[in-house]
N, C-alpha and C. Protein backbone atom coordinates (compact mmCIF):
# COMPACT_ATOMS: atom_id res chain seq x y z
N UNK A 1 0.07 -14.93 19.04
CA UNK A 1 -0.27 -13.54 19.12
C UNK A 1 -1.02 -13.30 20.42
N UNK A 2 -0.78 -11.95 21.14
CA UNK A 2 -1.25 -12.01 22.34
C UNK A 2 -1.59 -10.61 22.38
N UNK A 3 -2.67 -9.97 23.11
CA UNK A 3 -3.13 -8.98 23.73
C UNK A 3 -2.32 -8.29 24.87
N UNK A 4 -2.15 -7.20 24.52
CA UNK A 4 -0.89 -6.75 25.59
C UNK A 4 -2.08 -6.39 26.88
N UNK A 5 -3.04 -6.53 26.89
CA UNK A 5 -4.03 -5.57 27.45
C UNK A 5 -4.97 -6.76 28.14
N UNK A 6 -4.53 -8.02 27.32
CA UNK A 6 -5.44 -8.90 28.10
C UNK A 6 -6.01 -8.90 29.18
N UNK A 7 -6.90 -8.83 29.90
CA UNK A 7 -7.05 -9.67 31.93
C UNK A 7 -6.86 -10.66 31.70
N UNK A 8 -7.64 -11.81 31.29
CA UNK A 8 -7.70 -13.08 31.33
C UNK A 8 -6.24 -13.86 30.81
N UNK A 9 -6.00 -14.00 29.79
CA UNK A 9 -4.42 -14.21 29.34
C UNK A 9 -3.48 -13.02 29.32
N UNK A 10 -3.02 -12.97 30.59
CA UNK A 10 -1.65 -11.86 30.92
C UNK A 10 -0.41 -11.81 29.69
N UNK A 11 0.22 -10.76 29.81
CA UNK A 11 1.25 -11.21 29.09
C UNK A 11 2.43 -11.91 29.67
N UNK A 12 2.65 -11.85 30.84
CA UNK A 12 3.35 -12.61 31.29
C UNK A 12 3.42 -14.33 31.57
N UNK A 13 2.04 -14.70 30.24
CA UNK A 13 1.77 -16.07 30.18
C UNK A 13 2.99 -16.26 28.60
N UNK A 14 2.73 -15.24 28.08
CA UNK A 14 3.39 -15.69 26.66
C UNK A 14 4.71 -15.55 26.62
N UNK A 15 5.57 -15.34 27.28
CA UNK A 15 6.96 -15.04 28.07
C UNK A 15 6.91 -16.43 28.66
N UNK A 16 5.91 -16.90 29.66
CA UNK A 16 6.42 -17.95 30.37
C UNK A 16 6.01 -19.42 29.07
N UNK A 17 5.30 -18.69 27.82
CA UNK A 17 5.28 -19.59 27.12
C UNK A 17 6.38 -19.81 26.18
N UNK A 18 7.15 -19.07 25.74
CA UNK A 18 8.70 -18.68 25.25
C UNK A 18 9.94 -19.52 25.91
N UNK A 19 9.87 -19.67 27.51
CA UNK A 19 10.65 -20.90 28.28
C UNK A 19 10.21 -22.02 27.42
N UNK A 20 9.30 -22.48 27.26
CA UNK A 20 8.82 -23.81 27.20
C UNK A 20 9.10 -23.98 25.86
N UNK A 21 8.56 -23.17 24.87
CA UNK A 21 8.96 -23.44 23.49
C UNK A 21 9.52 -22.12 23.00
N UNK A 22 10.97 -22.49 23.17
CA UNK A 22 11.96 -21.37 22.71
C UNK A 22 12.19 -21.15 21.14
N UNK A 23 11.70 -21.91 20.25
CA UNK A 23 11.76 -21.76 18.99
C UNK A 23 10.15 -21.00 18.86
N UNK A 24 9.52 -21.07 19.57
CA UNK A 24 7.89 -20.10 19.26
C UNK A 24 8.11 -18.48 18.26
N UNK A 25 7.08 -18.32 18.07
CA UNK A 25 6.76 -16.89 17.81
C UNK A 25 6.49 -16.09 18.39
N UNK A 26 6.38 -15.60 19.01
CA UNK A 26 5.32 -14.65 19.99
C UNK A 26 5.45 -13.02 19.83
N UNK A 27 3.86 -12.76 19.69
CA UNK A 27 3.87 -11.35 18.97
C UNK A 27 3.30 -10.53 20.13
N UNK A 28 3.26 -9.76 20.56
CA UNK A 28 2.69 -8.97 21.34
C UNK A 28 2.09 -7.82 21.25
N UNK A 29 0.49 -7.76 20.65
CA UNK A 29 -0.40 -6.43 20.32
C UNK A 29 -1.00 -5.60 21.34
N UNK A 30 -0.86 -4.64 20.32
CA UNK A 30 -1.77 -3.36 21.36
C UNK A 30 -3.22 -3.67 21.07
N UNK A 31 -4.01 -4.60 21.84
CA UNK A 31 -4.94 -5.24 22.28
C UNK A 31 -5.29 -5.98 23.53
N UNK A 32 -7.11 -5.87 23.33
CA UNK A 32 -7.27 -6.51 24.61
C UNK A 32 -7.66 -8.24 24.23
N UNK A 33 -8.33 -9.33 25.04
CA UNK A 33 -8.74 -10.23 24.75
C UNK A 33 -9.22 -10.99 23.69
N UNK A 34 -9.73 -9.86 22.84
CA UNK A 34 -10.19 -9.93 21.37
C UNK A 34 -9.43 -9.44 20.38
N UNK A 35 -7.84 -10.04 20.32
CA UNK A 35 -6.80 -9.42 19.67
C UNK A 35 -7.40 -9.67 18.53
N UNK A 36 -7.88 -10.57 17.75
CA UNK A 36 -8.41 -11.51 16.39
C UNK A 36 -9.33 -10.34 15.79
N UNK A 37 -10.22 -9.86 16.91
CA UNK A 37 -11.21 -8.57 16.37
C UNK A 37 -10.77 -7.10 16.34
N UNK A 38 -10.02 -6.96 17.11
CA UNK A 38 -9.46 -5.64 17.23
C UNK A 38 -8.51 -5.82 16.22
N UNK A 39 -7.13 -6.61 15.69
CA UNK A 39 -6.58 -6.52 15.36
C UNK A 39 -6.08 -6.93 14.33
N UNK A 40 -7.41 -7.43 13.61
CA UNK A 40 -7.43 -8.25 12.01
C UNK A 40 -6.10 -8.20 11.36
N UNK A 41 -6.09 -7.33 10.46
CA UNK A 41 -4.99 -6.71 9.64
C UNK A 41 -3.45 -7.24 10.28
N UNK A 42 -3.19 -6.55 11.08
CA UNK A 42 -1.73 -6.88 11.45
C UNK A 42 -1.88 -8.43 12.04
N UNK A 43 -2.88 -8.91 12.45
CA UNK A 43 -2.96 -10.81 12.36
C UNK A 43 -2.86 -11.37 11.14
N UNK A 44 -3.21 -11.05 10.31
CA UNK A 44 -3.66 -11.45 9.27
C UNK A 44 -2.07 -11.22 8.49
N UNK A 45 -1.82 -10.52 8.63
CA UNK A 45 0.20 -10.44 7.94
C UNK A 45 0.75 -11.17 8.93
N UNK A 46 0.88 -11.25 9.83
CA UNK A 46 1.51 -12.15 10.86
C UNK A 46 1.42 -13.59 10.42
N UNK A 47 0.38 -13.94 10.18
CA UNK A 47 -0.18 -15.15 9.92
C UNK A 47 0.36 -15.53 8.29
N UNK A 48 0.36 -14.88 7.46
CA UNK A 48 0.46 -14.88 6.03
C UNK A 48 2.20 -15.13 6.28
N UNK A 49 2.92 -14.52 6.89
CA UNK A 49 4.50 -14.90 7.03
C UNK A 49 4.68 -15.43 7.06
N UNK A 50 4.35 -16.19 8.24
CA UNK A 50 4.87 -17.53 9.38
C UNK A 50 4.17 -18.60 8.64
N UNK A 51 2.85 -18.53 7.83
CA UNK A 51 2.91 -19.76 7.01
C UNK A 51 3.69 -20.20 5.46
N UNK A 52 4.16 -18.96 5.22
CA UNK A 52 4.97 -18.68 4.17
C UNK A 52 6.40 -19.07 4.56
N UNK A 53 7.27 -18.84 5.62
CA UNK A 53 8.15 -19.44 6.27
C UNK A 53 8.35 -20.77 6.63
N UNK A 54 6.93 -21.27 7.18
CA UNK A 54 6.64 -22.50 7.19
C UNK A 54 6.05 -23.50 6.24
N UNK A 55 6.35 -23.55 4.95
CA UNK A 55 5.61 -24.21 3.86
C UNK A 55 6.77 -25.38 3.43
N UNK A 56 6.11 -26.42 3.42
CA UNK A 56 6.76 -27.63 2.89
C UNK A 56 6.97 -27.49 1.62
């Protein structure tokens, strides 16, 4: 999950992180650096999926 708004982690890091691991997730919020605080809720379903998808 990434901050569309970031300075410090651009979004054009999570794109160049998508080359590298093409099976990734990558979500892209309307947030800044503190996507986790700004953006609880819709992390928090994001997160609840992808470990639900991912369960042994």
């Amino acid at each position: 999950m990434w901050g569309r708004y970031d300075l410090a982690l651009m979004t054009p890091g999570a794109l160049a992180d998508r080359r590298d691991f093409p099976d990734a997730e990558i979500h892209i919020l309307d947030a800044g650096h503190f996507a986790l605080d700004e953006k609880v809720d819709e992390i928090s379903v994001l997160t609840a999926c992808f470990l639900k998808r991912h369960k042994n």
